[in-house]
N, C-alpha and C. Protein backbone atom coordinates (compact mmCIF):
# COMPACT_ATOMS: atom_id res chain seq x y z
N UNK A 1 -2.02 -23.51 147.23
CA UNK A 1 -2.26 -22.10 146.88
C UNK A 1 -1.06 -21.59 146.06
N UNK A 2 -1.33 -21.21 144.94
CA UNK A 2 -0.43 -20.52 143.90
C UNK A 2 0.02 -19.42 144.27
N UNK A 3 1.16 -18.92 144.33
CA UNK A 3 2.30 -17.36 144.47
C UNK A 3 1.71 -16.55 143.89
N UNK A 4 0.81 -15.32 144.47
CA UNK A 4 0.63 -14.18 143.76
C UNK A 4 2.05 -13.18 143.12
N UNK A 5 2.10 -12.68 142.07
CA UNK A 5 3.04 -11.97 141.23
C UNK A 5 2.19 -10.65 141.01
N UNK A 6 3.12 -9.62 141.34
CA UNK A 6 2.80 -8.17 140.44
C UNK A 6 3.33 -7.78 139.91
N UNK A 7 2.51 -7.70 138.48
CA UNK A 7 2.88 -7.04 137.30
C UNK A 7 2.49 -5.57 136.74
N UNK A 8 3.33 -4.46 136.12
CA UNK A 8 3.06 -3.49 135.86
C UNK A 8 2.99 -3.82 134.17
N UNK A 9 1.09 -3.04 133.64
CA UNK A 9 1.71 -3.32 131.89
C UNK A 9 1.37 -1.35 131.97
N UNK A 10 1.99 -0.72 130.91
CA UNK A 10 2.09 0.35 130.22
C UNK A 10 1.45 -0.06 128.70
N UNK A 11 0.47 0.59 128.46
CA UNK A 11 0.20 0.96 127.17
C UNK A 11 -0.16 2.18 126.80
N UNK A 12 0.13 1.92 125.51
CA UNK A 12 0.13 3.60 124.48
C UNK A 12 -1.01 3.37 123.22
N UNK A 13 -1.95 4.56 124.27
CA UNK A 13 -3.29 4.53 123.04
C UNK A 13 -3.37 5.23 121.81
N UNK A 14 -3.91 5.32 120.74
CA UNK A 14 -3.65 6.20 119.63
C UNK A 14 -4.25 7.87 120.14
N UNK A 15 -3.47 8.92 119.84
CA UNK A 15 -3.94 10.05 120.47
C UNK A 15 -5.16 10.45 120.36
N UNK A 16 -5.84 10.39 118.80
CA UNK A 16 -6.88 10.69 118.29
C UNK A 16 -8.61 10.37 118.78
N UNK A 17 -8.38 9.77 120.06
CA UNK A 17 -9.90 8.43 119.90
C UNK A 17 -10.05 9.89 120.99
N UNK A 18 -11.89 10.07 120.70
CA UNK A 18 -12.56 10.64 121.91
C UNK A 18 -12.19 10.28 123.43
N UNK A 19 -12.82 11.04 124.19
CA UNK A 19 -12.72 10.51 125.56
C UNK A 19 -13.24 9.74 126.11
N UNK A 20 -14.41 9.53 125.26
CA UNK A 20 -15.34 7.98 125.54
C UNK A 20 -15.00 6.90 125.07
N UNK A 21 -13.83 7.10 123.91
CA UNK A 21 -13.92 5.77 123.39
C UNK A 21 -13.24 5.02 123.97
N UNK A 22 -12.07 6.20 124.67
CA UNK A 22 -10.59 5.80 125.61
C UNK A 22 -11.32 5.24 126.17
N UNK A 23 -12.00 6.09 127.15
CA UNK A 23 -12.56 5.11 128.32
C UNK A 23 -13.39 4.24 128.33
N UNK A 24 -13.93 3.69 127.05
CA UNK A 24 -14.00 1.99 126.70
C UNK A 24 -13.09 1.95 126.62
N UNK A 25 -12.02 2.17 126.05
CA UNK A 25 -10.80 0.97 126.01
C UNK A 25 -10.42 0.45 126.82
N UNK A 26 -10.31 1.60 128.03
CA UNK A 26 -9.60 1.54 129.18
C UNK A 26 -10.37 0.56 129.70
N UNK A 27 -11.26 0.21 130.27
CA UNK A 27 -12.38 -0.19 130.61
C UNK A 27 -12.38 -1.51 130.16
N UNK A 28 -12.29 -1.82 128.67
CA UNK A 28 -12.63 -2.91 128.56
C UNK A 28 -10.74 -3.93 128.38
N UNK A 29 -10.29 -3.06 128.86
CA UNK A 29 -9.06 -4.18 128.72
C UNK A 29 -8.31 -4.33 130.38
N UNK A 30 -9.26 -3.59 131.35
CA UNK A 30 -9.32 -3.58 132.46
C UNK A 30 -9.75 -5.07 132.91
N UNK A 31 -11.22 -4.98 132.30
CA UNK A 31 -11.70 -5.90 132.54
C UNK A 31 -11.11 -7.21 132.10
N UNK A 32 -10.69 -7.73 130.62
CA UNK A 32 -9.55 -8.51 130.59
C UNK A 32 -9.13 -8.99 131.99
N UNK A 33 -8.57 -8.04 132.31
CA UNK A 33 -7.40 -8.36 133.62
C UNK A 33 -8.13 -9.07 134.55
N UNK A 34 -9.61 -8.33 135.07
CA UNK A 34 -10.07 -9.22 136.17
C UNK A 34 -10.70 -10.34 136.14
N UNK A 35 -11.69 -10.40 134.87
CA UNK A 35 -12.38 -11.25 134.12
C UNK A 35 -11.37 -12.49 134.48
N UNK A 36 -10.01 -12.49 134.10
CA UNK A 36 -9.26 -13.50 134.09
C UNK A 36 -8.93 -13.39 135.27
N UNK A 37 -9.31 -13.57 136.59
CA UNK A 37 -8.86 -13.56 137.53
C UNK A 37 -7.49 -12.93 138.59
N UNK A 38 -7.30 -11.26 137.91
CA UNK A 38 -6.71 -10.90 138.59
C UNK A 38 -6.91 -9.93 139.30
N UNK A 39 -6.32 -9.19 140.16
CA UNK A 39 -6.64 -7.86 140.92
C UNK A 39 -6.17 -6.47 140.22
N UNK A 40 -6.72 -5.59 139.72
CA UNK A 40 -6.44 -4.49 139.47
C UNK A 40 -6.12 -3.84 140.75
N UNK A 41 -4.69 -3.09 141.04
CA UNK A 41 -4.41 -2.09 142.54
C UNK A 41 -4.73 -0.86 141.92
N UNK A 42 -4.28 -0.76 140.33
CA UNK A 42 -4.59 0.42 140.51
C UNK A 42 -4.24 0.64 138.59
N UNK A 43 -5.29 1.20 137.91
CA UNK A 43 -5.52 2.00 136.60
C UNK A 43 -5.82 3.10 136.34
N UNK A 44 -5.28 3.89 135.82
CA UNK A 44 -4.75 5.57 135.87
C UNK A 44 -4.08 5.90 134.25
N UNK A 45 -4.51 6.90 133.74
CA UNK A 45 -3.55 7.63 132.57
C UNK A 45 -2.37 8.10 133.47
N UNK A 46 -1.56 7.68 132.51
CA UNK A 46 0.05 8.36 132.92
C UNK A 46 0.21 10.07 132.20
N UNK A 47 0.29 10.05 131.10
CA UNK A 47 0.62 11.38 130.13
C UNK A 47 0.67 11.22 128.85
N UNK A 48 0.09 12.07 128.28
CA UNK A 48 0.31 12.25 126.53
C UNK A 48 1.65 12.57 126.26
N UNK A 49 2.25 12.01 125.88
CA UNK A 49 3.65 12.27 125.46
C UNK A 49 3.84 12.37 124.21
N UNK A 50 5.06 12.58 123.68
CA UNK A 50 5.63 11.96 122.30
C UNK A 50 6.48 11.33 122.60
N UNK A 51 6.22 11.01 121.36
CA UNK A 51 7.18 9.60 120.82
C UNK A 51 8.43 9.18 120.52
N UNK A 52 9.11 8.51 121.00
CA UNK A 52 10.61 8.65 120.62
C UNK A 52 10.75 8.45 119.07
N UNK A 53 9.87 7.84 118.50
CA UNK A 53 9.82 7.62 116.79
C UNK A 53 8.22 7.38 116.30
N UNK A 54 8.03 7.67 115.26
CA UNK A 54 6.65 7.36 114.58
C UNK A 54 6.12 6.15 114.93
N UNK A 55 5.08 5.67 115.24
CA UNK A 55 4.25 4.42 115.24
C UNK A 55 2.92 4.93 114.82
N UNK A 56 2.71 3.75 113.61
CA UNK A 56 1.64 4.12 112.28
C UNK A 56 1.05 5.31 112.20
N UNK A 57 1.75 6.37 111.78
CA UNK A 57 2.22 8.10 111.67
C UNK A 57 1.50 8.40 112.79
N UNK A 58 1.68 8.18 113.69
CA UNK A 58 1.42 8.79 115.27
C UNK A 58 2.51 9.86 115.84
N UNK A 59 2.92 10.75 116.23
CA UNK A 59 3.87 10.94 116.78
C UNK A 59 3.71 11.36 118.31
N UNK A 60 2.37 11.13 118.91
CA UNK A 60 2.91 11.03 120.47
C UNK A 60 1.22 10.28 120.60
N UNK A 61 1.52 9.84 122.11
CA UNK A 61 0.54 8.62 122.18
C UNK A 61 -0.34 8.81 124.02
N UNK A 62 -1.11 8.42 124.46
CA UNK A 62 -1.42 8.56 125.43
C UNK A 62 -1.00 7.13 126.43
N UNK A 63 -0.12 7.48 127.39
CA UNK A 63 0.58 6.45 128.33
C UNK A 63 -0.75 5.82 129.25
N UNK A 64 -0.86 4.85 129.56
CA UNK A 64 -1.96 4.16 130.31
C UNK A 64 -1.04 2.83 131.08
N UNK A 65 -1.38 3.19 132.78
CA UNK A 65 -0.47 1.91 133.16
C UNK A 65 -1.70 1.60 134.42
N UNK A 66 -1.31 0.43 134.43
CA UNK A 66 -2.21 -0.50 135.30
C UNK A 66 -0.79 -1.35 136.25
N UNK A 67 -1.35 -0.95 137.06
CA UNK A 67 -0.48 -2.39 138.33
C UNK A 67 -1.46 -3.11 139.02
N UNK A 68 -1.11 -4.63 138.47
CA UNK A 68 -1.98 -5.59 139.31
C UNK A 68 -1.30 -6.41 140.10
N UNK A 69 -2.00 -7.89 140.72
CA UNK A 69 -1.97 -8.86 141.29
C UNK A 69 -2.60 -9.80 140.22
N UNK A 70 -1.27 -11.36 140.19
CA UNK A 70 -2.04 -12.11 139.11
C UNK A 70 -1.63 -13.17 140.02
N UNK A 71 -2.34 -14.40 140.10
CA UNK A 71 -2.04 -16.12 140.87
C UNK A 71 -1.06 -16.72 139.36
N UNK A 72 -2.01 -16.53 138.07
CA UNK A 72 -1.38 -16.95 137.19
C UNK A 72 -1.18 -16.12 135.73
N UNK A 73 -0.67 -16.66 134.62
CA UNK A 73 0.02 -15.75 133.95
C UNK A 73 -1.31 -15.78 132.82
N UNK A 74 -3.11 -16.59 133.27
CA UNK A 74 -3.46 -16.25 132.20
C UNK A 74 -4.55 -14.85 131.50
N UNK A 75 -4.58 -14.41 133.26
CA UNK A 75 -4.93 -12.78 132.36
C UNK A 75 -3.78 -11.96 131.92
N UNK A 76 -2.57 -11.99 131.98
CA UNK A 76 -1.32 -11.11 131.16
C UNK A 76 -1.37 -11.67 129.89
N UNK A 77 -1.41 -13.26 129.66
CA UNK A 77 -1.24 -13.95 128.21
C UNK A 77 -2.73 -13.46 127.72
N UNK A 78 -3.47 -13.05 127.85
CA UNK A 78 -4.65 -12.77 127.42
C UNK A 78 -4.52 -10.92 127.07
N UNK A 79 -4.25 -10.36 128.23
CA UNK A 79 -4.09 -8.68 127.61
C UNK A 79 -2.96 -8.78 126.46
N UNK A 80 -1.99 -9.77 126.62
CA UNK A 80 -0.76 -9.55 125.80
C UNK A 80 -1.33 -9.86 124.21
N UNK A 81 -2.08 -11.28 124.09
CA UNK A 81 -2.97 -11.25 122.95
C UNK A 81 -4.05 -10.19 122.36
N UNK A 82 -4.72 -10.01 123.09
CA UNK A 82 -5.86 -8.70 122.47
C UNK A 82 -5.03 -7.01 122.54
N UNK A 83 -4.24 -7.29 123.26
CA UNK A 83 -3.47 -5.75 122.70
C UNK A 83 -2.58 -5.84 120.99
N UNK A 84 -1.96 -6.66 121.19
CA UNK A 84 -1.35 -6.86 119.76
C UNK A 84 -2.68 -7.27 118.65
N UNK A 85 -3.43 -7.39 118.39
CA UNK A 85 -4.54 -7.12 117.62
C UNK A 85 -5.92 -5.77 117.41
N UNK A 86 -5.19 -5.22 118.98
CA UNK A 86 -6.43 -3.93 118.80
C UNK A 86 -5.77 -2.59 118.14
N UNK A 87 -6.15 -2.39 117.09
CA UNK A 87 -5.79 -0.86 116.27
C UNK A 87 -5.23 0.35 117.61
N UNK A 88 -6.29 0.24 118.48
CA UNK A 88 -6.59 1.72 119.27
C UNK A 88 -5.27 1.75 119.91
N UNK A 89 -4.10 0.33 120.41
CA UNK A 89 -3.01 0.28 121.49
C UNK A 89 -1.76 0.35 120.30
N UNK A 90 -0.95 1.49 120.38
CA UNK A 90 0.01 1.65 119.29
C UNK A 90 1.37 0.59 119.53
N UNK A 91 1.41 0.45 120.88
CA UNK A 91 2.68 -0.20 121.45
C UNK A 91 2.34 -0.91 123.35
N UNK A 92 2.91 -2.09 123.72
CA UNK A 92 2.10 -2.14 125.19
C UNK A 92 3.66 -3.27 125.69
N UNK A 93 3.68 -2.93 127.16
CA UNK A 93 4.81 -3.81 127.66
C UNK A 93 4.28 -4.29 128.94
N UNK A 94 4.57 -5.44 129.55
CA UNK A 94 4.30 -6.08 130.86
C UNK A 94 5.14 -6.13 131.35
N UNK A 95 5.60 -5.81 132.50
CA UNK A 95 6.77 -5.99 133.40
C UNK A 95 6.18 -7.03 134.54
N UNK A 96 6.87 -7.87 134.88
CA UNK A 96 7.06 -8.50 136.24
C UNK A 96 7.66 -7.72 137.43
N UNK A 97 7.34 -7.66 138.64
CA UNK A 97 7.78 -6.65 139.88
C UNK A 97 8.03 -7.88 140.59
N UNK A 98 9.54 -7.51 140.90
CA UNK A 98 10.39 -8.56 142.00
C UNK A 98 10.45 -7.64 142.84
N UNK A 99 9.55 -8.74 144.09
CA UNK A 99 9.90 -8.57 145.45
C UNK A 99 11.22 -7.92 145.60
């Protein structure tokens, strides 16, 4: 049996998208996570903020963080791929949580 790890990712959506579209996004990069076999504890908007600097003339972004449970690293290598290709995520980070 493989070591479960929890990871926190933060991403920042473009401000502009409806509330439906968010919540496909949200939704479908949720799924990512479990699809690949991990546990979502918990997915929630954080806050519309601004920005410490422009990202592609954005100047504040909507915070979105998810904390899961992963056995292995290939639903993170998988959100980490389709976030860096989707327009809608301006910026996104994964943290590892040590025990």
């Amino acid at each position: 049996m493989s070591q479960t790890a929890k990871y926190e990712i933060l991403y920042i959506i473009r401000p502009d998208m409806t509330d439906d579209a968010k919540k496909e996004l949200v939704e479908r990069f949720d799924a990512i996570v479990t699809d690949n076999g991990s546990t979502i504890i918990e997915s929630k908007d954080w806050a519309k903020r601004r920005l410490a600097y422009e990202i592609n003339d954005y100047k504040e972004g909507i915070y979105h963080l998810i904390n899961l449970e992963s056995s292995d690293a290939k639903a993170i290598d998988e959100f980490d791929r389709l976030a860096r290709i989707n327009r809608d995520i301006l910026r996104h980070m994964i943290v590892k949580i040590e025990d």
